[in-house]
Protein backbone atom coordinates (compact mmCIF):
# COMPACT_ATOMS: atom_id res chain seq x y z
CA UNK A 1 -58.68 -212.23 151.22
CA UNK A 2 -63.03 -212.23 151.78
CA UNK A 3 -63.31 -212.95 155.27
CA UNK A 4 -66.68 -213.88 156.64
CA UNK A 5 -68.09 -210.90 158.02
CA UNK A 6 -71.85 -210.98 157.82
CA UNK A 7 -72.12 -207.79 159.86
CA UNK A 8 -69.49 -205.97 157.00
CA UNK A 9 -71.46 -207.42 154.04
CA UNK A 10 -74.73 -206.44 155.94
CA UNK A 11 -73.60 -202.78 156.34
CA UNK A 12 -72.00 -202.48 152.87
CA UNK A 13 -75.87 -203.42 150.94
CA UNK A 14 -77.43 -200.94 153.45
CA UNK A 15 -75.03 -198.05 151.85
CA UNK A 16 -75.47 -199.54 148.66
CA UNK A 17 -79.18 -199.41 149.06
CA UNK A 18 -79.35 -195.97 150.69
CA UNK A 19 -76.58 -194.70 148.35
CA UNK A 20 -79.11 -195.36 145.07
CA UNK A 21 -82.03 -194.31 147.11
CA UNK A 22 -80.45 -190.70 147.22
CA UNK A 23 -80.20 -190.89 143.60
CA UNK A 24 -83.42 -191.80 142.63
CA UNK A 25 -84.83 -188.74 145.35
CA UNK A 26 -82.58 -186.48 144.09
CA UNK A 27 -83.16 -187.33 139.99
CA UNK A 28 -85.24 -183.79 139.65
CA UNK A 29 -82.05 -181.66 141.28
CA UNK A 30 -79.27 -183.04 139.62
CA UNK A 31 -77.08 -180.61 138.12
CA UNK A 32 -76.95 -180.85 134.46
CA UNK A 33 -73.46 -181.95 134.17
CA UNK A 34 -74.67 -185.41 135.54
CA UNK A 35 -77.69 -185.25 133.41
CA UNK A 36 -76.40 -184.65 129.97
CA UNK A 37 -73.21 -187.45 130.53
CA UNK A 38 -72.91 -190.22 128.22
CA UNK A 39 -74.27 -192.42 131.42
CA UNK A 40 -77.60 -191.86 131.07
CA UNK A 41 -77.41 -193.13 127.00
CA UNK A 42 -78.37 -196.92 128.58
CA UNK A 43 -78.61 -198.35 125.47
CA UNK A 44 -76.07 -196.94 123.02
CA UNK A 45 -73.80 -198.01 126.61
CA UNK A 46 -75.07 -201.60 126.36
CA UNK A 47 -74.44 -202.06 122.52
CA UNK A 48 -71.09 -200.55 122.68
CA UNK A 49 -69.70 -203.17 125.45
CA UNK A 50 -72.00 -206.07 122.93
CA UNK A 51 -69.71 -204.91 120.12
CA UNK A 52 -66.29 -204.46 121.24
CA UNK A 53 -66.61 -207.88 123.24
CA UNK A 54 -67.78 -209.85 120.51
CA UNK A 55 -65.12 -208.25 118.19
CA UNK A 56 -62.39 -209.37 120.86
CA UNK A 57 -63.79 -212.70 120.98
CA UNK A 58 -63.23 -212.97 117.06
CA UNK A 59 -59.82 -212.10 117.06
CA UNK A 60 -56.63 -214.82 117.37
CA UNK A 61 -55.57 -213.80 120.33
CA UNK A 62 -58.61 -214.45 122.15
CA UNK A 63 -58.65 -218.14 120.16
CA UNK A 64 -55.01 -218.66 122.02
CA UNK A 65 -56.21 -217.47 125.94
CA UNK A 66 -59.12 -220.14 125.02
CA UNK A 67 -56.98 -222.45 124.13
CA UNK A 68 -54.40 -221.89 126.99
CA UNK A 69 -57.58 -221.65 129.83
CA UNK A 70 -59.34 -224.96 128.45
CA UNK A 71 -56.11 -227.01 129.83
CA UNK A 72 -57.22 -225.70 133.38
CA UNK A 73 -60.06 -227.95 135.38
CA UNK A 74 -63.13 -226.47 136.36
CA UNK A 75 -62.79 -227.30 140.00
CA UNK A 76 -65.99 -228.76 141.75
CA UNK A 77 -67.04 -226.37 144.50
CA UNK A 78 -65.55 -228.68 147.20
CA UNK A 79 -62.20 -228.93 145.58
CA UNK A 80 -62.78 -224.90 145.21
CA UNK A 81 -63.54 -224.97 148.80
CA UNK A 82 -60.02 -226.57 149.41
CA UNK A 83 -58.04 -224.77 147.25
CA UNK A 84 -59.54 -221.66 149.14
CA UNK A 85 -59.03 -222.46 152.37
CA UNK A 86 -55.35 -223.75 151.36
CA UNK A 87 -54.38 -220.42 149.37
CA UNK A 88 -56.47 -218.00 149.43
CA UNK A 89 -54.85 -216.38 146.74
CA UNK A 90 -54.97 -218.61 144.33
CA UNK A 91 -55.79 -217.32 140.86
CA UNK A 92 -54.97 -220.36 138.08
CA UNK A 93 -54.51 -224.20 139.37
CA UNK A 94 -52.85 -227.09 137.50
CA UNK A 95 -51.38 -229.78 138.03
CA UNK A 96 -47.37 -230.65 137.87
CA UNK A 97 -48.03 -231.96 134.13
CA UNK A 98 -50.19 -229.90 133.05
CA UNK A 99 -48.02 -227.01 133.72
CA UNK A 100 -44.86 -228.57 132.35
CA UNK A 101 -46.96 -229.06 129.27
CA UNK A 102 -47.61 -225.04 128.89
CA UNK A 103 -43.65 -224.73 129.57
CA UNK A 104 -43.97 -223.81 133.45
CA UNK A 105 -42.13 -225.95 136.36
CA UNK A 106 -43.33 -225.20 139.86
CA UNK A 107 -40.49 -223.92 141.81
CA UNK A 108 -38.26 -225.20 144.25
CA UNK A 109 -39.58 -226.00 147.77
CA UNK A 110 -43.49 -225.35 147.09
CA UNK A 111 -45.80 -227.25 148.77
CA UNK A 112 -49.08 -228.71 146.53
CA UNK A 113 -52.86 -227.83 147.22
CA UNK A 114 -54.48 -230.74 148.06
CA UNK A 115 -57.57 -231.39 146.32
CA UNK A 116 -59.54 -234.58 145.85
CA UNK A 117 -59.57 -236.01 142.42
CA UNK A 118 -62.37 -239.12 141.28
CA UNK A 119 -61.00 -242.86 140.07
CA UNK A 120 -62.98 -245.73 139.03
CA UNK A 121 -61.99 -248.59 141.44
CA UNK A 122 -63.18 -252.46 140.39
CA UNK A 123 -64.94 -254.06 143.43
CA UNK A 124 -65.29 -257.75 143.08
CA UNK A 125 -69.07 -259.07 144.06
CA UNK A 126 -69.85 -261.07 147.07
CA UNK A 127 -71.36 -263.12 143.88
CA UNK A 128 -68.93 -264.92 141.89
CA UNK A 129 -71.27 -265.61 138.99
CA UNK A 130 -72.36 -261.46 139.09
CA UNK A 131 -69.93 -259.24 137.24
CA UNK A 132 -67.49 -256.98 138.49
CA UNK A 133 -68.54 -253.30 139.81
CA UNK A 134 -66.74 -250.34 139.13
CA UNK A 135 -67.14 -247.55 141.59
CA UNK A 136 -66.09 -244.12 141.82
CA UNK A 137 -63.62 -243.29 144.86
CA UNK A 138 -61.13 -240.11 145.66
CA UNK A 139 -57.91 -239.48 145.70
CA UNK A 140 -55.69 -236.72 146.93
CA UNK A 141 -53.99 -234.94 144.28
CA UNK A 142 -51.79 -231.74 144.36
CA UNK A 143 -51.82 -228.99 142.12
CA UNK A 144 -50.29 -225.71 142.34
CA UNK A 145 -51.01 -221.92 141.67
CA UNK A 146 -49.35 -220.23 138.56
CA UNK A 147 -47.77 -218.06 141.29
CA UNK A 148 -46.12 -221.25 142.61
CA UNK A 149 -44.29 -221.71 139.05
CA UNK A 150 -42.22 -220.34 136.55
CA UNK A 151 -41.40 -220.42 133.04
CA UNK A 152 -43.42 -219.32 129.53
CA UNK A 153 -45.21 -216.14 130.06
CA UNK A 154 -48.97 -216.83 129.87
CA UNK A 155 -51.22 -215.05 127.20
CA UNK A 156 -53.09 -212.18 128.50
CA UNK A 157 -55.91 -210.63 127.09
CA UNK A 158 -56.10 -207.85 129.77
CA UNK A 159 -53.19 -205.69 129.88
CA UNK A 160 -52.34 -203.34 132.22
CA UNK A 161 -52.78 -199.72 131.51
CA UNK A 162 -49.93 -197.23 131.12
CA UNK A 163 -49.89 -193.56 131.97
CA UNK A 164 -51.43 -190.76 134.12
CA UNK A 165 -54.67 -190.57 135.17
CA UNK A 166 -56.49 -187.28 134.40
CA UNK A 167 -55.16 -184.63 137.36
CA UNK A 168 -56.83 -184.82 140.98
CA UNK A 169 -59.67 -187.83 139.86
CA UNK A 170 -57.77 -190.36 141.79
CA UNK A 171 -57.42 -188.45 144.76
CA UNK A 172 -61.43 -187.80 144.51
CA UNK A 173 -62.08 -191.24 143.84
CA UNK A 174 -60.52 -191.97 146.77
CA UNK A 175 -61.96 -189.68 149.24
CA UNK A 176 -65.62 -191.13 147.91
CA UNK A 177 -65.36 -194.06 148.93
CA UNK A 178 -63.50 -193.34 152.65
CA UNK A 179 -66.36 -190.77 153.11
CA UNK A 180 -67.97 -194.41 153.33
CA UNK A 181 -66.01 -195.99 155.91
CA UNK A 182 -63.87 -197.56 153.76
CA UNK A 183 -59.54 -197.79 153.83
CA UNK A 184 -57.63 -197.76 151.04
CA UNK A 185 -53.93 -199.29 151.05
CA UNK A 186 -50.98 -200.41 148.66
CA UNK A 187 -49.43 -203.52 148.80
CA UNK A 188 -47.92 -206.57 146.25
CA UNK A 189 -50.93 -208.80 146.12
CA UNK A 190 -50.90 -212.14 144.05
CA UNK A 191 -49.97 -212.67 140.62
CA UNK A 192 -52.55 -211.59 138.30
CA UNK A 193 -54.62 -209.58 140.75
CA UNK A 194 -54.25 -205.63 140.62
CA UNK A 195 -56.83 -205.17 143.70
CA UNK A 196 -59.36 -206.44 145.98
CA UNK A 197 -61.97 -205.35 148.30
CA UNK A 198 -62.89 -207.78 151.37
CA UNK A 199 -65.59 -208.02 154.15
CA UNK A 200 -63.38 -205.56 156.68
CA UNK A 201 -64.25 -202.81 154.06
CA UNK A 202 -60.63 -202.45 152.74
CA UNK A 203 -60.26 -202.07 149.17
CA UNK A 204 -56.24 -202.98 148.34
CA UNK A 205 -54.81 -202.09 144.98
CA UNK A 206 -50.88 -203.49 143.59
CA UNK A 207 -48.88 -201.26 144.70
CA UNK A 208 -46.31 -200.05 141.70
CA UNK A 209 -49.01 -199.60 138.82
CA UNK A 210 -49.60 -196.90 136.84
CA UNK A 211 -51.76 -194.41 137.95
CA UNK A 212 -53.79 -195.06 134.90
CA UNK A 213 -54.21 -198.63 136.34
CA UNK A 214 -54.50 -197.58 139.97
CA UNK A 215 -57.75 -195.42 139.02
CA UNK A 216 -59.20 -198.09 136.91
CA UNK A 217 -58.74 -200.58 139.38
CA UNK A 218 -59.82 -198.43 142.22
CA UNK A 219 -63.16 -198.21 140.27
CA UNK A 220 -63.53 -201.89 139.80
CA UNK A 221 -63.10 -202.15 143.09
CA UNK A 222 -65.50 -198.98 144.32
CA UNK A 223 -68.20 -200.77 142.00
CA UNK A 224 -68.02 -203.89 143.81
CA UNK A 225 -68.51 -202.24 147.20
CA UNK A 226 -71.33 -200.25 145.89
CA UNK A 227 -72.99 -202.96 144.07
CA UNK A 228 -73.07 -205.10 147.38
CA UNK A 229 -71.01 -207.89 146.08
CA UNK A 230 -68.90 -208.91 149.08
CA UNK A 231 -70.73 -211.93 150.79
CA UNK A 232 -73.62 -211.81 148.41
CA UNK A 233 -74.05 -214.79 147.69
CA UNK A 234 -77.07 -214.68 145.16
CA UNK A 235 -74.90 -213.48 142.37
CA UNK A 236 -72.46 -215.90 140.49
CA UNK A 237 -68.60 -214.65 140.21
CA UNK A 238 -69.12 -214.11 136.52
CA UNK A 239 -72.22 -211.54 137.16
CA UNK A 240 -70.26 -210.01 139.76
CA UNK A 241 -67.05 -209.24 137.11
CA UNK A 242 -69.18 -208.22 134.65
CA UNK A 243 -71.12 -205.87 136.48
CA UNK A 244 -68.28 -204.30 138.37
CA UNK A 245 -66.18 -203.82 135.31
CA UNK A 246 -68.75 -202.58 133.36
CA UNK A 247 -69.22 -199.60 135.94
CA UNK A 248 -65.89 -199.21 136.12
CA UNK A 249 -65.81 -198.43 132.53
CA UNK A 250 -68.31 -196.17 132.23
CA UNK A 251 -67.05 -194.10 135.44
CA UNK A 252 -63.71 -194.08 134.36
CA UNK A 253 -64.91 -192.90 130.59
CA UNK A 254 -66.67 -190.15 132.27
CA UNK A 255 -64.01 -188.74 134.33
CA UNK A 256 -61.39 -188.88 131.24
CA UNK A 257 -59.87 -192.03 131.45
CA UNK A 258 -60.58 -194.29 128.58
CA UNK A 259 -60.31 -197.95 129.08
CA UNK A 260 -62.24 -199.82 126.28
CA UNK A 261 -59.79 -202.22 125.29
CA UNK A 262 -59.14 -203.47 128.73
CA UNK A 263 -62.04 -203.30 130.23
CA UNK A 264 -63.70 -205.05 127.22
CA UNK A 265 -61.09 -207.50 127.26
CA UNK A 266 -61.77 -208.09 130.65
CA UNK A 267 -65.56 -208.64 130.10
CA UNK A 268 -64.50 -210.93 127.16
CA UNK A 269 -62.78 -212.98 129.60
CA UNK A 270 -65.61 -213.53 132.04
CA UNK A 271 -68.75 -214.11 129.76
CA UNK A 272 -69.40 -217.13 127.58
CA UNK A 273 -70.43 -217.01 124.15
CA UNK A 274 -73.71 -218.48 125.21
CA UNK A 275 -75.84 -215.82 126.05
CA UNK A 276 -73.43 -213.26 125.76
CA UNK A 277 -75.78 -210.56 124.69
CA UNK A 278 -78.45 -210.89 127.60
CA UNK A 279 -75.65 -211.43 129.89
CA UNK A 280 -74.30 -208.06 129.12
CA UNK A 281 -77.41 -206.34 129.15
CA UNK A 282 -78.28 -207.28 132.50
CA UNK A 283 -75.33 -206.53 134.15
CA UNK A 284 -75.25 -202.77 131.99
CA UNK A 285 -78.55 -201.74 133.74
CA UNK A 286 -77.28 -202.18 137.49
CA UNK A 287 -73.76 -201.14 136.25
CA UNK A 288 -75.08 -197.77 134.81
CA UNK A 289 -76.77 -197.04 137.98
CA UNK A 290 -74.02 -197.39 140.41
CA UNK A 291 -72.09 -195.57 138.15
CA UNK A 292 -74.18 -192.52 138.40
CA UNK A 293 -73.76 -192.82 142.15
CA UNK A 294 -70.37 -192.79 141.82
CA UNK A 295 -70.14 -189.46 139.53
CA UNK A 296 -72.05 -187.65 141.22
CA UNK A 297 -70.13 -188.56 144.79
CA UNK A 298 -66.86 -187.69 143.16
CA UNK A 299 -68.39 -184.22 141.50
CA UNK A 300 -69.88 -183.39 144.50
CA UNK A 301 -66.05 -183.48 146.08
CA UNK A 302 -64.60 -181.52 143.11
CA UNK A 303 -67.30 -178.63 143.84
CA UNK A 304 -66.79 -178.68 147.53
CA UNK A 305 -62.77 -178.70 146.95
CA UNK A 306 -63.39 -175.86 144.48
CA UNK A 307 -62.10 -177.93 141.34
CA UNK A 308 -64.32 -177.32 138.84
């Protein structure tokens, strides 16, 4: 859960800002490793991620998630304000019917999220010879979280890695960002969710992944830290994803884990045909230079723990 923590969010785009200030000084006396990485390659970066998400977007599968997430509302933000403050956790909300209609029944005992939906209402004029008025009014309505039901599995188009992770980069990854005043913990979080990172500067990851997984998600996760996304609010939800997994990718590919399919399944997921290009390209440029941040933390461990 984000709490509101304007003194957290504050602190975490000062190290942001200081962390790629540091680059940008120290750009002349980088070691070469850093240099010569395919990171630096901006734009061969920026049409790789252009091609492998418009290639996912082409396929069937992607034509079934669409097909599957158009039967979901988009939520106005005060109904998204509700659902939030009722479960925090929520991840996909329907209503009863709508999820018996995808072969899902919400269980036994759950309680609905309250949410307010509109109805047209007939209101008969004060005069008689003036027609009749239709208004719109509210309702309350509940609908409930996937995690609240059960029933046909869902299509994904991200799957979860399986696997190692290339020896000791976890453990690195992890010391990086705790050098920064940041905790990192295991624990079950909510369906569909492999990690978070909140205002408190925790950064939780599912507990019971693969260490493949663990890493990738760990560097979603680092990237949004970095990046300054927790209480930013100038930055939509879909720039956020995009830029965090994009950085993730590129760190991860650098330190021997690939994850291209997911990660561009992922980005398929969270960027609209319309646009898609730009949309990309925007969030490559700030993704490619937290990602050098994050390399060059994590070699700078490796040398110092006399790994490489």
């Amino acid at each position: 859960m984000k709490k509101n923590n304007k003194k957290a969010a504050a602190s975490q785009q000062e190290f942001q800002q200081s962390a790629v200030t540091t680059l940008t000084e120290r750009g002349s006396t980088m070691n070469t490793t850093i240099q010569e990485k395919p990171v630096d390659k901006v734009h061969s970066l920026i049409e790789e991620v252009k091609a492998g998400v418009a290639s996912i977007q082409s396929s069937e599968e992607w034509v079934r998630f669409l097909d599957v997430s158009s039967r979901f509302w988009r939520y106005s933000f005060h109904n998204q304000m509700l659902i939030a403050l009722q479960r925090p956790n929520a991840t996909l909300v329907a209503g009863f019917n709508a999820w018996k209609e995808m072969g899902r029944f919400v269980k036994q005992g759950e309680h609905g999220i309250r949410i307010l939906a509109p109805m047209l209402v007939k209101v008969k004029p004060e005069d008689p010879d003036s027609e009749e008025e239709r208004i719109v009014r509210f309702k309350s309505v509940a609908v409930f979280d996937v995690s609240q039901t059960e029933g046909t599995e869902l299509p994904e188009m991200h799957h979860p890695l399986k696997g190692e992770a290339p020896m000791g980069v976890l453990i690195r990854v992890k010391k990086f960002i705790e050098n920064h005043g940041y905790t990192v913990r295991y624990e079950q979080t909510p369906e569909g969710t492999y990690g978070f990172v909140n205002a408190s500067k925790e950064i939780v990851l599912k507990e019971g992944e693969s260490m493949a997984q663990t890493l990738d998600t760990l560097c979603h996760e680092v990237s949004h830290a970095l990046l300054g996304h927790v209480g930013d609010s100038s930055l939509s939800r879909e720039e956020k994803e995009l830029e965090a997994e994009t950085a993730a990718w590129v760190v991860c590919r650098n330190l021997g884990l690939e994850t291209r399919d997911g990660s561009f399944s992922y980005l398929a997921i969270w960027v609209s045909d319309k646009d898609r290009d730009a949309k990309l390209e925007r969030a490559a440029h700030r993704a490619c230079e937290v990602a050098k941040v994050i390399l060059e933390g994590v070699e700078q461990i490796a040398v110092l723990a006399g790994q490489v």
